[in-house]
C-alpha atoms as a PDB file:
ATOM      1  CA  UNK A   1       0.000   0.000   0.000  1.00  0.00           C
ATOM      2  CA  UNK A   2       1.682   3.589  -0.722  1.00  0.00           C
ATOM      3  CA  UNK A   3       2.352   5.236   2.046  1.00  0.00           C
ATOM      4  CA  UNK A   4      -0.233   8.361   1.040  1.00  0.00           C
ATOM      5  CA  UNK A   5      -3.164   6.241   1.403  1.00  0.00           C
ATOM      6  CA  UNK A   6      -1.539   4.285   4.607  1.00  0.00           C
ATOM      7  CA  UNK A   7      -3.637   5.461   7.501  1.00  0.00           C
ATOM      8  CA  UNK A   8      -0.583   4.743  10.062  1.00  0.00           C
ATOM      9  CA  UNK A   9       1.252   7.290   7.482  1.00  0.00           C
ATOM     10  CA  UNK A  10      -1.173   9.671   7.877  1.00  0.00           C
ATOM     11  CA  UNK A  11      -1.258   9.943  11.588  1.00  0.00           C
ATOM     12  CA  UNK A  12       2.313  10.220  11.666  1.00  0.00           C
ATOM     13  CA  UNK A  13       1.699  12.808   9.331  1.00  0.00           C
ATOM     14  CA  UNK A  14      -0.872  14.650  12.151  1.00  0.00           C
ATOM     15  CA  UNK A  15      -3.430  14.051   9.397  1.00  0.00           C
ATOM     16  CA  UNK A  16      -5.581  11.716  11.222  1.00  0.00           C
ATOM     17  CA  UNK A  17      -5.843  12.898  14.722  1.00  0.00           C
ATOM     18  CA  UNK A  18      -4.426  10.398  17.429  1.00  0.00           C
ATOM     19  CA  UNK A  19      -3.680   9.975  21.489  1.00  0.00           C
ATOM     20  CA  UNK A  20      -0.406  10.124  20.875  1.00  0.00           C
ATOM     21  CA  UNK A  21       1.748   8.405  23.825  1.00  0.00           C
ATOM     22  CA  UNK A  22       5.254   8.655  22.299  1.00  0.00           C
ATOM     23  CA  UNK A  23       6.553  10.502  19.634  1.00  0.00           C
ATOM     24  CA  UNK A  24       9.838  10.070  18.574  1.00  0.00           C
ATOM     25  CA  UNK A  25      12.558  10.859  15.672  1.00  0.00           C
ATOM     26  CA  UNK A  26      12.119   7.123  14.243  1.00  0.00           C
ATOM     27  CA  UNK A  27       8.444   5.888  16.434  1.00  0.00           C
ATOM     28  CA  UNK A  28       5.521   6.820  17.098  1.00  0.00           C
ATOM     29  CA  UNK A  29       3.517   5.011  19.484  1.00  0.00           C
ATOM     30  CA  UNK A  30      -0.672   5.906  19.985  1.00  0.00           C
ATOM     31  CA  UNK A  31      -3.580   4.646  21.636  1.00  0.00           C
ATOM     32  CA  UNK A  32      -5.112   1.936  19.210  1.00  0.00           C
ATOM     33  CA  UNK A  33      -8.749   3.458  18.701  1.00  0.00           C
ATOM     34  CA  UNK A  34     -10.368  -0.511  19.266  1.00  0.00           C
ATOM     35  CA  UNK A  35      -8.611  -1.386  21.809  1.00  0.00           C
ATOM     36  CA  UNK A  36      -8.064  -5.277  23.215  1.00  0.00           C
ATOM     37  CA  UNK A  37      -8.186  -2.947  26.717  1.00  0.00           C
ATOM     38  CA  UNK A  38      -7.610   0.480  27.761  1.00  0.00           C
ATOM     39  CA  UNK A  39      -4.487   1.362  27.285  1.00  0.00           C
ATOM     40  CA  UNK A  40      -3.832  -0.524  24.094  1.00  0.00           C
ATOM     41  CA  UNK A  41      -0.840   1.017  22.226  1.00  0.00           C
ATOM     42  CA  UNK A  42       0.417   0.826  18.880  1.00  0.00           C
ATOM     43  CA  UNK A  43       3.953   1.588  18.332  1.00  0.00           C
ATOM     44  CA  UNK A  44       4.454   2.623  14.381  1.00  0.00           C
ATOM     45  CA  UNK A  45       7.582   3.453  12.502  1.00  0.00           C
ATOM     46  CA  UNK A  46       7.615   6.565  11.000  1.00  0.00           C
ATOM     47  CA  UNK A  47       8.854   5.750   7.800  1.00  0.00           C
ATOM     48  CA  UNK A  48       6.571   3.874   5.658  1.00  0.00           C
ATOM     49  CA  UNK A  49       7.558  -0.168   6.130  1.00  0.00           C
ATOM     50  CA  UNK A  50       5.213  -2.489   5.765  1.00  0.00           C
ATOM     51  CA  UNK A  51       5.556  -5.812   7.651  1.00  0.00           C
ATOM     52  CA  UNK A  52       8.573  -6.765   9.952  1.00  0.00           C
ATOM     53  CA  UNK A  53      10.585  -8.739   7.314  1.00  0.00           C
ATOM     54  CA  UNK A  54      10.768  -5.311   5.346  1.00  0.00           C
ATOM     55  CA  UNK A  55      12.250  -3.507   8.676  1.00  0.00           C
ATOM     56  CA  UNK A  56      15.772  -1.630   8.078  1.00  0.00           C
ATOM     57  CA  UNK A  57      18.535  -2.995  10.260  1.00  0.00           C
ATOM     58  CA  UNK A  58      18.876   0.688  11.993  1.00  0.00           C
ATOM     59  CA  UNK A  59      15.210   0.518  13.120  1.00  0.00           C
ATOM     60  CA  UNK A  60      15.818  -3.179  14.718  1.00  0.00           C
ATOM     61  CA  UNK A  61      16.890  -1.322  18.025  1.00  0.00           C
ATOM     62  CA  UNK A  62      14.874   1.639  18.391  1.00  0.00           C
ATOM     63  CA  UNK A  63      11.594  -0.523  17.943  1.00  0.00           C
ATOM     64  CA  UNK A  64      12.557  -2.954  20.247  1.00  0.00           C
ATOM     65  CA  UNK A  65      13.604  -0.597  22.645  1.00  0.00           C
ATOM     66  CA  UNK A  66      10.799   1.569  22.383  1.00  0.00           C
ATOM     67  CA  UNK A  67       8.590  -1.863  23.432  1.00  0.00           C
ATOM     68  CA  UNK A  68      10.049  -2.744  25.913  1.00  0.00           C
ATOM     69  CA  UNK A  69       9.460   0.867  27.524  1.00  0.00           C
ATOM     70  CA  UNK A  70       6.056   0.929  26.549  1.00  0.00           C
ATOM     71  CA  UNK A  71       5.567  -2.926  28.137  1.00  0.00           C
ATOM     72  CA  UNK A  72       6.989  -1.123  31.610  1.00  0.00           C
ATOM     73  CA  UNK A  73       4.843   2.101  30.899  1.00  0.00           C
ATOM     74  CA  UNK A  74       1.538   0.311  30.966  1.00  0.00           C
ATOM     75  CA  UNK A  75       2.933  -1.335  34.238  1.00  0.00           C
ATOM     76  CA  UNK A  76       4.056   1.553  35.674  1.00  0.00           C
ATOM     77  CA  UNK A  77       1.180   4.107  34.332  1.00  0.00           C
ATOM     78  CA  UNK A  78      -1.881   2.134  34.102  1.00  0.00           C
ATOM     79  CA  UNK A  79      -1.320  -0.696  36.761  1.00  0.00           C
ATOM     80  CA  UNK A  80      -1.604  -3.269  35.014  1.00  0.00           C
ATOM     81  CA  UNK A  81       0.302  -6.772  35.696  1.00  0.00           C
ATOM     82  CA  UNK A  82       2.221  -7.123  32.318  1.00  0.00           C
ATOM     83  CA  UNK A  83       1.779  -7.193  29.023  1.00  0.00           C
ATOM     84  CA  UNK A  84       0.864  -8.956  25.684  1.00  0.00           C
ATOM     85  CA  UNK A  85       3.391  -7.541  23.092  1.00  0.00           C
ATOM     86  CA  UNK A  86       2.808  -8.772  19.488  1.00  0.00           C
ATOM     87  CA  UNK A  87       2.854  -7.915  15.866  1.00  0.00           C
ATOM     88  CA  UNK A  88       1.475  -9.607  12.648  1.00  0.00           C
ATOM     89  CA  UNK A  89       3.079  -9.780   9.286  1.00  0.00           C
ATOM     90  CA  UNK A  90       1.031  -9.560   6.245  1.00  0.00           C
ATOM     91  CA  UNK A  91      -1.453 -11.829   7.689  1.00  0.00           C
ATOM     92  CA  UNK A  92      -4.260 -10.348   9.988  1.00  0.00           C
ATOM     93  CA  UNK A  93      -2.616  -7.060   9.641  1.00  0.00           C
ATOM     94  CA  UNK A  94      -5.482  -4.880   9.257  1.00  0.00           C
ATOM     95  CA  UNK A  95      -3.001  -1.657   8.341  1.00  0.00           C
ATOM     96  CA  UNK A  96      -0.369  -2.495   5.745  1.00  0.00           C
ATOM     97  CA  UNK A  97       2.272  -0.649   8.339  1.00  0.00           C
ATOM     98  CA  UNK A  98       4.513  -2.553  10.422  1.00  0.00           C
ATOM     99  CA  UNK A  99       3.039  -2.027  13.750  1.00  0.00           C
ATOM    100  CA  UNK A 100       3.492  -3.907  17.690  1.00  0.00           C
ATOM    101  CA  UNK A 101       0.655  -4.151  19.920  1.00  0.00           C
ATOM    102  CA  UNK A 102       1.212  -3.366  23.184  1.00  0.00           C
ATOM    103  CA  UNK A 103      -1.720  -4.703  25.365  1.00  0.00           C
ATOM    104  CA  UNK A 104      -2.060  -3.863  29.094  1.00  0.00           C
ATOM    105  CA  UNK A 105      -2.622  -7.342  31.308  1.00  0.00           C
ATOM    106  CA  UNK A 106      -4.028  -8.126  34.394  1.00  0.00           C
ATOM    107  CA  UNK A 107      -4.817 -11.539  36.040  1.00  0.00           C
ATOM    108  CA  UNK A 108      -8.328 -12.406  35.134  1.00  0.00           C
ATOM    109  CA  UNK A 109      -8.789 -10.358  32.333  1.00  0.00           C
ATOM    110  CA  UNK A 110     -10.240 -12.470  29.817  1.00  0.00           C
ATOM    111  CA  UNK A 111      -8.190 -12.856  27.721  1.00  0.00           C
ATOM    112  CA  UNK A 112      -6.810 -16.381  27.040  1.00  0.00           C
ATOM    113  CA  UNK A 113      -3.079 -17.295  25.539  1.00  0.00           C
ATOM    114  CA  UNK A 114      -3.620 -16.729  21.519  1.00  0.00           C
ATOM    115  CA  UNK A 115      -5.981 -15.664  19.768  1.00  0.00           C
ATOM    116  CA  UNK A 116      -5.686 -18.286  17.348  1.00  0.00           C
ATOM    117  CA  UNK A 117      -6.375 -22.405  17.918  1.00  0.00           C
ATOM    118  CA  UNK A 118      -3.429 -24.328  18.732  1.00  0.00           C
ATOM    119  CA  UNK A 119      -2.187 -27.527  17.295  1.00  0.00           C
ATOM    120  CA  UNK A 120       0.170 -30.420  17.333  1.00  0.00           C
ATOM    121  CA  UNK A 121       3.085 -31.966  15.078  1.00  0.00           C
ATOM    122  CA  UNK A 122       1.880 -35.738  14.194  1.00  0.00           C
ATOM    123  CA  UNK A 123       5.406 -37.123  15.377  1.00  0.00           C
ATOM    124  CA  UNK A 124       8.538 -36.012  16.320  1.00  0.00           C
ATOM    125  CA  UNK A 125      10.124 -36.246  12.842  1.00  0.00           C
ATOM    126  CA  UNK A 126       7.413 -33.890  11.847  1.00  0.00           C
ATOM    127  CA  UNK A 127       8.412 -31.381  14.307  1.00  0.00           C
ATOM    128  CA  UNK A 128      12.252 -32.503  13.460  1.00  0.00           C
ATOM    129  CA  UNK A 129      11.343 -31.534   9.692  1.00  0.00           C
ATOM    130  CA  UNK A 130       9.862 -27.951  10.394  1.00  0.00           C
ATOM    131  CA  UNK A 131      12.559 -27.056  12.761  1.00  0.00           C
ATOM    132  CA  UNK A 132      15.277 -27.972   9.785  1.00  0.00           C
ATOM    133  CA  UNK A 133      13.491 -26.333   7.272  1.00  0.00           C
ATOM    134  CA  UNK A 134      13.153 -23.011   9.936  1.00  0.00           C
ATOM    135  CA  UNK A 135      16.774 -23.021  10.577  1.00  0.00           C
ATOM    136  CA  UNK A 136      17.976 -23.728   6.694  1.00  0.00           C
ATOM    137  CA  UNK A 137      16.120 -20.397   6.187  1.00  0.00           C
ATOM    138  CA  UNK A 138      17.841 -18.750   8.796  1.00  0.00           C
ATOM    139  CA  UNK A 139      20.826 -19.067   7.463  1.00  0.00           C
ATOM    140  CA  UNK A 140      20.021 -17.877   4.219  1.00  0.00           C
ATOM    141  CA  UNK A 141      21.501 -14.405   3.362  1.00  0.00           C
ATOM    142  CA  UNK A 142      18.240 -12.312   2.766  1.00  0.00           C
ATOM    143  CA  UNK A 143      18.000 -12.646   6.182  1.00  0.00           C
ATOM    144  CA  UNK A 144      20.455 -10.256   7.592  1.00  0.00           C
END
């Protein structure tokens, strides 16, 4: 999606009006207007990147470090016990902008492990086969 029709762009822009709860030279981090709970941040990149695979190297840090404070800030600021930190790639990403959730938590809130069904491998040798084929990719050079 080009970045002038990206609705992430666009409230880094200030063109879409936002609570935002961190602005930044490389982030921007806002209240997510449907959130899981109160609180509910989304922590954007500022430049136009679409999924995680597509992040530049010098935004690895900042948007990891950035998390991380925002996982202590709804802690700290809103009480809550911790934290459910995720981001989807291409897949159930309703914005085509890389984005991380950042979900307040609290004992008994509802919310149950994943919000997807779980599953099993049929054997061991299954399991054996996706963990090869996982770390083959890893070491392929597109990777770094």
């Amino acid at each position: 999606m080009p970045a002038k029709s990206c609705t992430f762009c666009q409230i880094v822009a200030g063109e879409i009006p936002a609570h935002v709860v961190l602005d930044e030279p490389d982030l921007v981090g806002f209240l997510d207007a449907r959130p899981v709970f109160k609180g509910h941040v989304l922590l954007v990149t500022r430049e136009h990147v679409e999924a995680l695979p597509a992040l530049p190297a010098r935004l690895r840090e900042p948007l990891l470090e950035a998390t991380q404070r925002l996982a202590r800030a709804v802690v700290d600021g809103l009480g809550a016990q911790g934290s459910f930190v995720a981001t989807n790639t291409v897949v159930s990403q309703s914005v085509a902008h890389l984005h991380v959730h950042v979900v307040p938590r609290t004992k008994g809130d509802g919310l149950r492990g994943f919000f997807w069904p779980r599953t099993k491998y049929v054997s061991d040798e299954e399991a054996v086969e996706y963990a090869s084929r996982l770390a083959a990719a890893l070491e392929s050079p597109s990777l770094g």
